[in-house]
Protein backbone atom coordinates (compact mmCIF):
# COMPACT_ATOMS: atom_id res chain seq x y z
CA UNK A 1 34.57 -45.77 19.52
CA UNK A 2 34.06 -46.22 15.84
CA UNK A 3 30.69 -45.72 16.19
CA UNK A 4 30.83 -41.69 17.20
CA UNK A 5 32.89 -41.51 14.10
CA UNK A 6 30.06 -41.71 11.86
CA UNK A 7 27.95 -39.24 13.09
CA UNK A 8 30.66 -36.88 13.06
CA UNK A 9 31.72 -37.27 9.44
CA UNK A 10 28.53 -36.91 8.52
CA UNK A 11 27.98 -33.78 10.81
CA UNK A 12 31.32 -32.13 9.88
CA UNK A 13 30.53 -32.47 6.15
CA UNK A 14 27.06 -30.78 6.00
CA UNK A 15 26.09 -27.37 6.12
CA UNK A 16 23.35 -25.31 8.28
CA UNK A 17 21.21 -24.33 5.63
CA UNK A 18 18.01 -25.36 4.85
CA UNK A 19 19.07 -27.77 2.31
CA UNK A 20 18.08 -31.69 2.98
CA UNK A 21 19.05 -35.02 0.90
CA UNK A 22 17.15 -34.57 -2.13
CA UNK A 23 17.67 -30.86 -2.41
CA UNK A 24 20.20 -29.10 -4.95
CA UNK A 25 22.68 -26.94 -3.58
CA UNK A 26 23.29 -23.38 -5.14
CA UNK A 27 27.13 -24.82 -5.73
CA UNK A 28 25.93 -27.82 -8.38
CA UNK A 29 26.12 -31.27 -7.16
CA UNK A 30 26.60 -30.53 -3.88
CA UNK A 31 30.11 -31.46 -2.84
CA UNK A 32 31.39 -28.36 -1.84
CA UNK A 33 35.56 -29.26 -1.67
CA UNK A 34 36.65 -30.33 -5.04
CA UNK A 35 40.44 -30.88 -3.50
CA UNK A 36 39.51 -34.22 -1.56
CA UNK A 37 38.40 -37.19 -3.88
CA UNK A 38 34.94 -38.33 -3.25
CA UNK A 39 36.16 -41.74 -2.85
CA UNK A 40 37.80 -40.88 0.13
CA UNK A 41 34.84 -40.18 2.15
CA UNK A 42 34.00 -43.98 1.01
CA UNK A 43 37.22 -45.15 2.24
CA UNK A 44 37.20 -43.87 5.59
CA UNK A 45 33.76 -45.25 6.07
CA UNK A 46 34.78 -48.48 4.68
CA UNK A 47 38.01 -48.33 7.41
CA UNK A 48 35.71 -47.18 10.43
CA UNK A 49 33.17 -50.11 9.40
CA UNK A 50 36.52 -52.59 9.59
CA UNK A 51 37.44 -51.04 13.05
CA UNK A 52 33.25 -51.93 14.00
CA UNK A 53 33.95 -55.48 12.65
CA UNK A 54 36.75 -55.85 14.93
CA UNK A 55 35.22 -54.84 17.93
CA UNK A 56 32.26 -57.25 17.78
CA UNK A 57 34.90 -60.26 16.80
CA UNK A 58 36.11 -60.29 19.97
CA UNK A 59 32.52 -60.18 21.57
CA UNK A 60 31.88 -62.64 19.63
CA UNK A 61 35.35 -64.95 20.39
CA UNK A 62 34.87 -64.03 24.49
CA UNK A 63 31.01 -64.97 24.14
CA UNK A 64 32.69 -68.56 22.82
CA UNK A 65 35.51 -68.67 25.44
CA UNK A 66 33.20 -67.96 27.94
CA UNK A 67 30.21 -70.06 27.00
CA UNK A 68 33.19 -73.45 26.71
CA UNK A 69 33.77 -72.61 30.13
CA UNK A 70 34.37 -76.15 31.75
CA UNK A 71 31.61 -76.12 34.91
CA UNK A 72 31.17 -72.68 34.27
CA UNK A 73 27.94 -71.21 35.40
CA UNK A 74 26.44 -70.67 31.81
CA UNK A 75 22.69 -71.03 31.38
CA UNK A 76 21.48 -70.82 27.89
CA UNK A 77 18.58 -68.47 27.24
CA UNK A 78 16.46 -68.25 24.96
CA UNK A 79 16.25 -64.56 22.91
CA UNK A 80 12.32 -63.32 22.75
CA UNK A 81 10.24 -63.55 19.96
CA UNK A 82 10.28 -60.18 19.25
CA UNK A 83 13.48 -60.01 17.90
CA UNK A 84 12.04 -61.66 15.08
CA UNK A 85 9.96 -59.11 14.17
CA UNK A 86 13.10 -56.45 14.66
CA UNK A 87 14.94 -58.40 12.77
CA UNK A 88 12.25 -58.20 9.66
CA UNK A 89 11.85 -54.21 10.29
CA UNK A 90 15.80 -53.65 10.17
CA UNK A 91 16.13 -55.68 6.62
CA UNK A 92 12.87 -53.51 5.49
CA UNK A 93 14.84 -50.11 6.58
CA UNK A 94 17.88 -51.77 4.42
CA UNK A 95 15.51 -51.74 1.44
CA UNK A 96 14.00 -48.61 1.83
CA UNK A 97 17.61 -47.20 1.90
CA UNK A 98 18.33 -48.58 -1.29
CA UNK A 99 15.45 -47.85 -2.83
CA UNK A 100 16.02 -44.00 -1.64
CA UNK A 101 19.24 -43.64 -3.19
CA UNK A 102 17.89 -45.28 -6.26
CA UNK A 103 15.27 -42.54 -6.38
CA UNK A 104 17.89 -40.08 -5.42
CA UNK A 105 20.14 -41.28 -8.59
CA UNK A 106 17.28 -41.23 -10.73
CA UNK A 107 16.33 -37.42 -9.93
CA UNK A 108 13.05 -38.55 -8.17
CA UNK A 109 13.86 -36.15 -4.99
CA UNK A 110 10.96 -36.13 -3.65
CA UNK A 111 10.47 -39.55 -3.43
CA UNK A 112 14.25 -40.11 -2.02
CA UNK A 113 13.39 -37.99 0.97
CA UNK A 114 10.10 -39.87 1.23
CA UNK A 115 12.04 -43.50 1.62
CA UNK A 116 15.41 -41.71 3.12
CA UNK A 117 13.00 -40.58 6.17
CA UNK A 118 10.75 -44.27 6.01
CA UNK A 119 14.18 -45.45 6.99
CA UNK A 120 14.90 -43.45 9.70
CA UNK A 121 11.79 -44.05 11.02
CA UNK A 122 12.25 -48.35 10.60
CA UNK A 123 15.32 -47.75 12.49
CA UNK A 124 13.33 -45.77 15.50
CA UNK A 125 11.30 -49.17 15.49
CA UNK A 126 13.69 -51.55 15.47
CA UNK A 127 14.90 -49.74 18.99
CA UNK A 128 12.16 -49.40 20.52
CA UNK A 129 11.67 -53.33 19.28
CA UNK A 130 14.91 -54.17 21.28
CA UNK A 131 13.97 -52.39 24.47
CA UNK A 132 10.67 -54.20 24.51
CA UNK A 133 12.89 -57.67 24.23
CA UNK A 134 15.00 -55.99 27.44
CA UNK A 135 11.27 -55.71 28.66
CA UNK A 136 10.52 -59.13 28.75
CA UNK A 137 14.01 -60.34 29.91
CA UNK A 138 13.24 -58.05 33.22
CA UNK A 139 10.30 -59.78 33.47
CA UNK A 140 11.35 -63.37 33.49
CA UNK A 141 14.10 -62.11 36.08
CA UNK A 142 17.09 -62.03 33.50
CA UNK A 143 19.28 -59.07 33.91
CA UNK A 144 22.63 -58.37 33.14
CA UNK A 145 24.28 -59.77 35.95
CA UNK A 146 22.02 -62.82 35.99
CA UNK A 147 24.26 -65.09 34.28
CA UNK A 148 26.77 -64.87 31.75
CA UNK A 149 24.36 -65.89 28.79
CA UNK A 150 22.53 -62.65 29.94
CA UNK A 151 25.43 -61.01 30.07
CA UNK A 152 26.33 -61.26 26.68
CA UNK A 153 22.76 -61.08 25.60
CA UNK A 154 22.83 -57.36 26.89
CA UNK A 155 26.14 -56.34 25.34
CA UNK A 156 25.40 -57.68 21.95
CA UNK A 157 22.28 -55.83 21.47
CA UNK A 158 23.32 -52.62 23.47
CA UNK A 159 25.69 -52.28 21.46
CA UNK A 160 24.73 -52.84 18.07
CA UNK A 161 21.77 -50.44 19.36
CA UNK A 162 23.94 -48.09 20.05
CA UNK A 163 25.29 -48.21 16.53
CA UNK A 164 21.78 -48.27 15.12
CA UNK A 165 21.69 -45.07 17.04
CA UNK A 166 24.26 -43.46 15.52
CA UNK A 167 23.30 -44.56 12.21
CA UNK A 168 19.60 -42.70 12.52
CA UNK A 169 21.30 -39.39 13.67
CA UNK A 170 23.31 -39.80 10.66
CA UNK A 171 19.98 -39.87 8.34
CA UNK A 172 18.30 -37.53 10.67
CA UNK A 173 21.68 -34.76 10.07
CA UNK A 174 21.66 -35.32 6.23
CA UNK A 175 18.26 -35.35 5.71
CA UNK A 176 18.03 -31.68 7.75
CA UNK A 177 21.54 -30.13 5.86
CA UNK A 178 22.99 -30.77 2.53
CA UNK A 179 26.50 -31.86 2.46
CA UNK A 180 29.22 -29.17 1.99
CA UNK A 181 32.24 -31.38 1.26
CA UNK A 182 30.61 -34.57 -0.19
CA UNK A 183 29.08 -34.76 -2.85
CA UNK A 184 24.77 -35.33 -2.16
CA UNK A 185 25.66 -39.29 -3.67
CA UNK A 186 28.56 -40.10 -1.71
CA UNK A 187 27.15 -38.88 1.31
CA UNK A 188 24.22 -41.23 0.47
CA UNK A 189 26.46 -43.37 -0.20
CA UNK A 190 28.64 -43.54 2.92
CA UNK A 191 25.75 -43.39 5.03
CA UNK A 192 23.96 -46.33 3.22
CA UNK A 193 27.20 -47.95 3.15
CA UNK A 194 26.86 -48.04 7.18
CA UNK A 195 23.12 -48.75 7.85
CA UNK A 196 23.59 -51.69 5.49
CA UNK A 197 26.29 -53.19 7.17
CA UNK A 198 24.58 -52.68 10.56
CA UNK A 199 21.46 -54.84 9.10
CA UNK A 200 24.41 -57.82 7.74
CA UNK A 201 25.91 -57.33 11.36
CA UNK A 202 22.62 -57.76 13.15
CA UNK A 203 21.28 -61.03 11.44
CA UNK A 204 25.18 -62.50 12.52
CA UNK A 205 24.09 -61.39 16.26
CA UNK A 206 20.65 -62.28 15.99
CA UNK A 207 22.22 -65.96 14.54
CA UNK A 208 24.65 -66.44 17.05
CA UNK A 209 22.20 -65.32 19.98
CA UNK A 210 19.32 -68.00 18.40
CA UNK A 211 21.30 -70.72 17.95
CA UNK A 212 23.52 -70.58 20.56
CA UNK A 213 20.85 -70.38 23.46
């Protein structure tokens, strides 16, 4: 899945020492493999993200097929409240992101790791956010095989979880080892490029969920 991907780029490209996102390497900027253009790390994220896109497009044309279902057994339900409140910590964890990398550009390192970490933390939150909202759906008898609404309801968020999952072990793994092949920028760059898109891809979801209930 395009999702495992990530993790493993980012895991393959950074090194077991005690270097961390904000920390110069003894080798200069940090990207250890001058043969492979920086830009292709960028690329390939920007290809695996395109694969992602894919695969919730057609979640997102069966939920339609399914829910036009002539006397199909579809009952609307409605998403809880909480999800409102994941939804603000997820675009907060986008900004801290950005405003890490902007420290991390600027040479403030210490403040980069500060905000890189606030953002790995946001994204613990916004889990634990979504498995209170699977919480409440257990407790007004909704599970996954309730109806299809449910149904869907479950796979959306499961699986953009599960993507927000990758996406912290990603910070987690570069904020614990410096980067041997990237550069310290384009790995902060490839990883923002990712967390970002997951926040964009989450407000569609959270959209689609809210107004089609």
């Amino acid at each position: 899945m395009p999702a495992s991907s990530v993790a493993e780029l980012v895991e393959r490209n950074s090194g077991g020492g005690s270097g961390s996102i904000g920390t110069p390497r003894s080798g200069g900027d940090g990207g250890g493999d001058r043969g492979i253009p920086q830009r292709t790390y960028v690329t390939g994220m920007i290809l695996a993200l395109g694969g992602i896109l894919m695969f919730f497009m057609a979640l997102v044309s069966a939920w339609v097929v399914r829910r036009g279902f002539p006397n199909s057994d579809w009952q609307p339900i409605t998403p809880p409240r909480i999800l409102w409140l994941n939804s603000l910590i997820l675009i907060a964890s986008s900004f801290t992101l950005a405003r890490s990398r902007r420290s991390l550009i600027a040479g403030r390192d210490v403040d980069s790791r500060h905000w890189w970490s606030v953002t790995a933390i946001l994204g613990a939150f916004f889990l634990v956010g979504q498995f209170l909202a699977w919480h409440q759906l257990f407790a007004a008898g909704l599970f996954v095989a309730t109806n299809p609404s449910s149904s869907f309801f479950y796979v959306f968020t499961a699986s953009h979880g599960l993507h927000v999952l990758v996406g912290i072990v990603a910070l987690l793994v570069l904020a614990l080892h410096a980067p041997r092949k990237m550069s310290r920028e384009t790995a902060t760059r490839v990883v923002a490029l990712y967390w970002h898109f997951l926040c964009g891809l989450w407000l569609c979801i959270f959209a689609l969920l809210w107004l089609g209930k």
